[in-house]
Protein backbone atom coordinates (compact mmCIF):
# COMPACT_ATOMS: atom_id res chain seq x y z
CA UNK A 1 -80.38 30.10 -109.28
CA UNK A 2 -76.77 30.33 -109.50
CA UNK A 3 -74.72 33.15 -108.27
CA UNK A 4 -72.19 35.47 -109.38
CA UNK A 5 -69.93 37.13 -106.02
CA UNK A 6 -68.14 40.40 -105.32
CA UNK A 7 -66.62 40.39 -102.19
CA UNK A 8 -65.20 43.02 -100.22
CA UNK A 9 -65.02 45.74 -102.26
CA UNK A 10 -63.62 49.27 -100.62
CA UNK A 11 -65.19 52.34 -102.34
CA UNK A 12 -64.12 55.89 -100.26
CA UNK A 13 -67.54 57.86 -100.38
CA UNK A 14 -69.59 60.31 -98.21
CA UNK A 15 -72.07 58.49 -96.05
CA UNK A 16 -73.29 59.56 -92.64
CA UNK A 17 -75.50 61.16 -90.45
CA UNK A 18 -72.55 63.21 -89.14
CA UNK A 19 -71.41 66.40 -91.20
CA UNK A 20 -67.68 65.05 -90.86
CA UNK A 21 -68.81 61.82 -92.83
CA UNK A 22 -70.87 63.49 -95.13
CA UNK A 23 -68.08 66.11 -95.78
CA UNK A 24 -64.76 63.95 -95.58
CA UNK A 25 -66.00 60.80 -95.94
CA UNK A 26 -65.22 57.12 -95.09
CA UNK A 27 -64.26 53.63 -96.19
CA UNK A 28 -66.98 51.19 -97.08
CA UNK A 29 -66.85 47.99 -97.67
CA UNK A 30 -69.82 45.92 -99.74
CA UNK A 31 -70.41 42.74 -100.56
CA UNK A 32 -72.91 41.44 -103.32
CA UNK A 33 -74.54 38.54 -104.51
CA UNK A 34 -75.86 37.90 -107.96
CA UNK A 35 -78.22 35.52 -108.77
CA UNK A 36 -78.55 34.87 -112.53
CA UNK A 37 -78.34 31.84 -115.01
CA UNK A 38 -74.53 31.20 -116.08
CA UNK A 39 -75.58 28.15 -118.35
CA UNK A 40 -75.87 29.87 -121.54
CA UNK A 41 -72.63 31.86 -120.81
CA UNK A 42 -70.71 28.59 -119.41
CA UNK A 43 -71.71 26.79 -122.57
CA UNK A 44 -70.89 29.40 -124.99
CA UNK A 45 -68.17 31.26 -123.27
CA UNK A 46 -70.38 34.15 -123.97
CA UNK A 47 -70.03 37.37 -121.60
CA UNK A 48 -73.05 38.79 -122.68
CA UNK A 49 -75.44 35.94 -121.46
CA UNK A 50 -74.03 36.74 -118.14
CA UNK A 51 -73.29 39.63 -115.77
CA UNK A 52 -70.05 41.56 -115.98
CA UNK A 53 -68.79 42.08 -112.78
CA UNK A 54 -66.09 43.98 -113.41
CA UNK A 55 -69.15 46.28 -114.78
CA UNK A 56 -70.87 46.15 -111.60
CA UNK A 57 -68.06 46.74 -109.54
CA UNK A 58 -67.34 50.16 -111.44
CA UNK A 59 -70.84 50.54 -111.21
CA UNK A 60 -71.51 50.25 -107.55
CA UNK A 61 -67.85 52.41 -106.90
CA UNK A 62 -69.43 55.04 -109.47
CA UNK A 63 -72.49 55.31 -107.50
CA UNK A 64 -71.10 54.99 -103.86
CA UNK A 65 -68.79 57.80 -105.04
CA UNK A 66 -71.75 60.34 -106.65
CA UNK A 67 -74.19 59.71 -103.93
CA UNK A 68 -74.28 61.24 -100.53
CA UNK A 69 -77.20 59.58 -97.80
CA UNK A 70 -77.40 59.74 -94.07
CA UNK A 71 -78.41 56.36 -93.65
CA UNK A 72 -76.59 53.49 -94.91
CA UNK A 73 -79.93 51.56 -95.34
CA UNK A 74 -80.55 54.20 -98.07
CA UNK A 75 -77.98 54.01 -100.16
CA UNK A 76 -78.07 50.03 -99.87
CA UNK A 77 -81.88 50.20 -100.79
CA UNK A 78 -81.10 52.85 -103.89
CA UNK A 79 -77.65 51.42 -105.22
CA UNK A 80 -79.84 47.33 -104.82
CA UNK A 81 -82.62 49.00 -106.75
CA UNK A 82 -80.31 51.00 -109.83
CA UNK A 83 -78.48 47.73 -110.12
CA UNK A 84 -81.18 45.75 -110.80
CA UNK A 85 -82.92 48.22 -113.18
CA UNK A 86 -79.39 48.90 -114.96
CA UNK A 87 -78.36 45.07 -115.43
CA UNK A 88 -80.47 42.86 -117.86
CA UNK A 89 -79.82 39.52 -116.65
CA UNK A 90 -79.91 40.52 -112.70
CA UNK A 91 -82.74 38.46 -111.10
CA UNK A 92 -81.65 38.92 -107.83
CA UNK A 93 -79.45 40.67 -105.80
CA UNK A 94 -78.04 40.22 -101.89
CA UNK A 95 -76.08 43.63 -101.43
CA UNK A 96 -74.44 44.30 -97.79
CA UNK A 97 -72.54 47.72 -97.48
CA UNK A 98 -70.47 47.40 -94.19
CA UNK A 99 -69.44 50.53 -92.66
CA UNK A 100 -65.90 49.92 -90.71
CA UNK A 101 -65.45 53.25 -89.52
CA UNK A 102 -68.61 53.93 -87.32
CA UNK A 103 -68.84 56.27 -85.39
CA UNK A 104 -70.53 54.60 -82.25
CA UNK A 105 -67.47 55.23 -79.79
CA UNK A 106 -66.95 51.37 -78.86
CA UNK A 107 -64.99 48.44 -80.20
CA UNK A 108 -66.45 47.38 -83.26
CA UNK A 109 -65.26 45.65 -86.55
CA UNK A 110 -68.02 47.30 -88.32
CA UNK A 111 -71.83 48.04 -88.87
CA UNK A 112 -73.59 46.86 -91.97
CA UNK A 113 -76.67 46.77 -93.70
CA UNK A 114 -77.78 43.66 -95.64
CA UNK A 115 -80.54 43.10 -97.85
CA UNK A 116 -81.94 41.08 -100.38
CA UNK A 117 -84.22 42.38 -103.59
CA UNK A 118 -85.48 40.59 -106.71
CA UNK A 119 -88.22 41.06 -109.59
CA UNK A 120 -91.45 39.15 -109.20
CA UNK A 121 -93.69 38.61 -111.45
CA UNK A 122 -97.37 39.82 -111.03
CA UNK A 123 -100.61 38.83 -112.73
CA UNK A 124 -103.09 41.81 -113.25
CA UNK A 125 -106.99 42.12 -114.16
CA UNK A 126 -108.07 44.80 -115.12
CA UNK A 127 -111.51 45.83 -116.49
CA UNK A 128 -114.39 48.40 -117.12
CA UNK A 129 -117.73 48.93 -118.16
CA UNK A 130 -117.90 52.95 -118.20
CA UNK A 131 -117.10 55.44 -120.79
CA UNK A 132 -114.60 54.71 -123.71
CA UNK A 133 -113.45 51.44 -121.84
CA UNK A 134 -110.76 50.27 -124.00
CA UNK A 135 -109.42 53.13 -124.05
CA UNK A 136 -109.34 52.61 -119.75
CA UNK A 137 -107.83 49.69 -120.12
CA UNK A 138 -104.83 50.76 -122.74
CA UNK A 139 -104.37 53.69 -120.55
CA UNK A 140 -103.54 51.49 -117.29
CA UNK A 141 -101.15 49.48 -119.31
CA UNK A 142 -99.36 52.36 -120.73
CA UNK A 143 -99.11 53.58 -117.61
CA UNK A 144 -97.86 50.04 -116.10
CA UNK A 145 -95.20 50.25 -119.17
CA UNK A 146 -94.28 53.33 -118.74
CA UNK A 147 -93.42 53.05 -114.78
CA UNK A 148 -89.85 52.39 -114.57
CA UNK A 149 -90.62 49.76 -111.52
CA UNK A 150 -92.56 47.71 -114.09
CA UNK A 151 -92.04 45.73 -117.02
CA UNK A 152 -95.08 44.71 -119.22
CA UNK A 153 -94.67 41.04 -120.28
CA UNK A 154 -98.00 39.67 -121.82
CA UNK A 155 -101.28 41.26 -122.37
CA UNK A 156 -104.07 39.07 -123.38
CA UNK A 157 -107.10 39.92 -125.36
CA UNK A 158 -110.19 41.96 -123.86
CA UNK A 159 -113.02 40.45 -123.59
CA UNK A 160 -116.90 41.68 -123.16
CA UNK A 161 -118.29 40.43 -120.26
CA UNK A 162 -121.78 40.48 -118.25
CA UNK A 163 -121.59 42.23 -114.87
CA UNK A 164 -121.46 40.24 -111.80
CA UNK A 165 -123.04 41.01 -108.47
CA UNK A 166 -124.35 43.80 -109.40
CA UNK A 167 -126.66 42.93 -112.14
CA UNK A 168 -128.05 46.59 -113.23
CA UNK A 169 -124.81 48.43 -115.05
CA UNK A 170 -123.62 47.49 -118.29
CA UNK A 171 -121.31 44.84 -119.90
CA UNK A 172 -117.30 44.90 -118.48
CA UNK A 173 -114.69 45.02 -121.28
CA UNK A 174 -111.82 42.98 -119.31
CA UNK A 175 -108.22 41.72 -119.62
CA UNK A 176 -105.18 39.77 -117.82
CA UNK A 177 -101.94 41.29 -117.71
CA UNK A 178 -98.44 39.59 -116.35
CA UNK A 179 -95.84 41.89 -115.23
CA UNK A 180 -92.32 41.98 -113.69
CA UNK A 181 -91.93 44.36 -111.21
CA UNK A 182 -89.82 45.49 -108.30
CA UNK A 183 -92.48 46.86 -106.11
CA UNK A 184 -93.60 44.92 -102.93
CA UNK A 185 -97.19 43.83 -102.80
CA UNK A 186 -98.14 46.79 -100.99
CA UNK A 187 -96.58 49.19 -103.10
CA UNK A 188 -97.75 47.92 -106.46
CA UNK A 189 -101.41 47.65 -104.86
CA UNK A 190 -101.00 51.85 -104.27
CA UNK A 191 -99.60 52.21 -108.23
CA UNK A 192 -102.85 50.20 -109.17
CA UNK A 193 -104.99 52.44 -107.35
CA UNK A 194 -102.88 55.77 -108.24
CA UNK A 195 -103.79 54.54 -112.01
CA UNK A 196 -107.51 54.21 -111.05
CA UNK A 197 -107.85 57.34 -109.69
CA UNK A 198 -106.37 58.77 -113.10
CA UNK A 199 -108.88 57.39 -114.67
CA UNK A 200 -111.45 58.50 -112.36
CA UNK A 201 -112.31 55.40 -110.65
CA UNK A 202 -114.90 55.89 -107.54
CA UNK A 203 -115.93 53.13 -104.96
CA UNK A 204 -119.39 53.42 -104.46
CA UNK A 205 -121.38 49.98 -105.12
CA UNK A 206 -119.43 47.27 -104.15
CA UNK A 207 -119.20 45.29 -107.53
CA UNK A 208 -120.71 47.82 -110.06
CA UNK A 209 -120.05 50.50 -112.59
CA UNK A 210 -116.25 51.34 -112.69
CA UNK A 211 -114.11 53.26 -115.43
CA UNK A 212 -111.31 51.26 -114.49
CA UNK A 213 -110.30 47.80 -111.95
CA UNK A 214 -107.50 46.81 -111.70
CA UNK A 215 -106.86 43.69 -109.64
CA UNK A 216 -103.45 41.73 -107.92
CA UNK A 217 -104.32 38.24 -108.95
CA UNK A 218 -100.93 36.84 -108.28
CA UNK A 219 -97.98 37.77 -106.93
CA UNK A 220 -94.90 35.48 -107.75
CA UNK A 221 -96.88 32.20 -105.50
CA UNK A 222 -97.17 34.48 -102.54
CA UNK A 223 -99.80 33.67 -99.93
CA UNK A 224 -100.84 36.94 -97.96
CA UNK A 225 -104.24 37.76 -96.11
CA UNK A 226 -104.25 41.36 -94.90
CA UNK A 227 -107.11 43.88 -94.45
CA UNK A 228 -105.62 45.49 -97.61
CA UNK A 229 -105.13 42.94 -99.72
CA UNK A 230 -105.37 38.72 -100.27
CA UNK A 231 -103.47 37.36 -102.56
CA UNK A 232 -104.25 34.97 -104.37
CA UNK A 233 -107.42 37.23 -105.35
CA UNK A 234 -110.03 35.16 -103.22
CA UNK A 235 -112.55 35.12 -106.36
CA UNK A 236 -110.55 34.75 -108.97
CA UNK A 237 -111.34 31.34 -109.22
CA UNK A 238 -114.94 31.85 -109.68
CA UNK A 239 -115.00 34.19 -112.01
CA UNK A 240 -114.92 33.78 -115.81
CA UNK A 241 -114.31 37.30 -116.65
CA UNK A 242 -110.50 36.51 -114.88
CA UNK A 243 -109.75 33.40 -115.99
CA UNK A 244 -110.50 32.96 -119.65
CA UNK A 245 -108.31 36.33 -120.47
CA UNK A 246 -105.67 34.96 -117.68
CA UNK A 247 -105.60 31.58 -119.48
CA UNK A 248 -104.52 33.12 -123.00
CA UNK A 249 -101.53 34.27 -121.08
CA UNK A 250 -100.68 32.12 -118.29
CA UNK A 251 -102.39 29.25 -118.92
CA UNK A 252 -100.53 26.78 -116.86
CA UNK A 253 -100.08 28.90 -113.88
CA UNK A 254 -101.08 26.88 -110.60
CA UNK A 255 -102.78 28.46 -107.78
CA UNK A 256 -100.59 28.19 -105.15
CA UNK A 257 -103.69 27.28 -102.46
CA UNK A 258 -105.77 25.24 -104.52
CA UNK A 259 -103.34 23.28 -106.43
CA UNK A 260 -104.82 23.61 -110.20
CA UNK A 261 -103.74 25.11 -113.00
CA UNK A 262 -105.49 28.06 -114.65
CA UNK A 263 -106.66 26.13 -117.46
CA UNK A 264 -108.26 23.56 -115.23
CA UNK A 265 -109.74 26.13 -112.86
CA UNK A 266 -111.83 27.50 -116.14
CA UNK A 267 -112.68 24.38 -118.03
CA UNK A 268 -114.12 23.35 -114.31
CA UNK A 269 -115.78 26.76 -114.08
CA UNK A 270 -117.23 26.32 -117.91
CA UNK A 271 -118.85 22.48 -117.02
């Protein structure tokens, strides 16, 4: 992805665990990295398919300057996070804050925090077989919409399905979502389950009735096995009720361990 630089750019603010730097405050210096696409705005000569630094640069002094943190990792963290909520065409951002004047009592150039954040993109299921279920499942993607973390893309149709595993509950009404988001793995998997428990949502059979499940299929082509959560979903393959709404919306999606696309995963489920 290419990259758009600001380098070295001194903003006076009020940073520090110290009541002198919180009170009269200190030079910083920060550095950050833009990844976008310039093609459209190279070709064109069009600002507004790119990023306006001069925009972000005012926008990082504004907030350096209304903003007072103890910990330079926070305002880093916040300022990496407003930018990329606050700039359309940000995909990415590298963002180091150095702090020169550090109060550590030894020789030092400075101290500085780097880190890197991006959006991802997620794939969702989500389904339910209790109560008013599509109302369940418009719920969870208001809810998904209306999280300022997340960004709705595509929604596919829902579809009635018969229960799996457990055999003895009713038919599922089920869906695929894909959404961009800014939340880790482990964050977005608590936001699913704070949505679930909205909705009432209790784990009692493993596999049956539910008001509302809502699964990580995907995340970006990340590979993960923890005792929370596996990503890819290690049955998504196998099940119907996950594919044929995911392939209406991401059909050509490969599974980043198996090596097939989502529309070959279901016609091979379907023969």
């Amino acid at each position: 992805m290419d990259q758009i630089k600001i380098t070295n750019l001194e903003v006076f603010a009020n940073h520090g665990v110290f009541k002198e730097e919180n009170v009269l405050g200190q030079k910083f210096i920060i550095n950050a990295t833009l990844f976008t696409s310039v093609r459209k705005a190279g070709l064109k000569d069009d600002l507004t398919a790119s990023i306006h630094y001069g925009e972000v640069a005012g926008f990082i002094t504004k907030f350096m300057k209304e903003n007072t943190y103890q910990l330079i990792e926070t305002v880093t963290e916040h300022l990496a996070h407003k930018l990329l909520l606050n700039f359309k065409n940000l995909e990415e951002i590298t963002l180091e804050i150095k702090k020169p004047w550090a109060p550590i009592g030894l020789p030092v150039d400075y101290v500085s925090v780097c880190l890197t954040r991006k959006w991802h993109t997620a794939i969702i299921a989500l389904g339910s077989n209790i109560g008013n279920t599509k109302n369940y499942l418009e719920e969870a993607i208001l809810a998904l919409k209306q999280n300022p973390n997340c960004e709705v893309t595509k929604v596919s149709d829902f579809i009635c399905t018969k229960p799996v595993g457990y055999l003895e509950q009713d038919d599922f009404l089920n869906a695929c979502l894909e959404l961009r988001t800014l939340l880790p793995p482990d964050e977005l998997l608590d936001l699913l389950h704070e949505i679930e428990g909205a909705a009432g949502r209790e784990r009692l059979i493993h596999w049956g009735p539910r008001t509302l499940d809502l699964d990580i299929i995907f995340y970006d082509d990340l590979i993960t096995d923890s005792p929370q959560l596996i990503i890819p979903h290690p049955e998504m393959h196998k099940r119907g009720f996950v594919l044929e709404p995911l392939a209406q919306i991401s059909p050509y999606k490969v599974h980043p361990l198996l090596r097939q696309r989502i529309v070959d995963l279901l016609a091979n489920l379907n023969n």
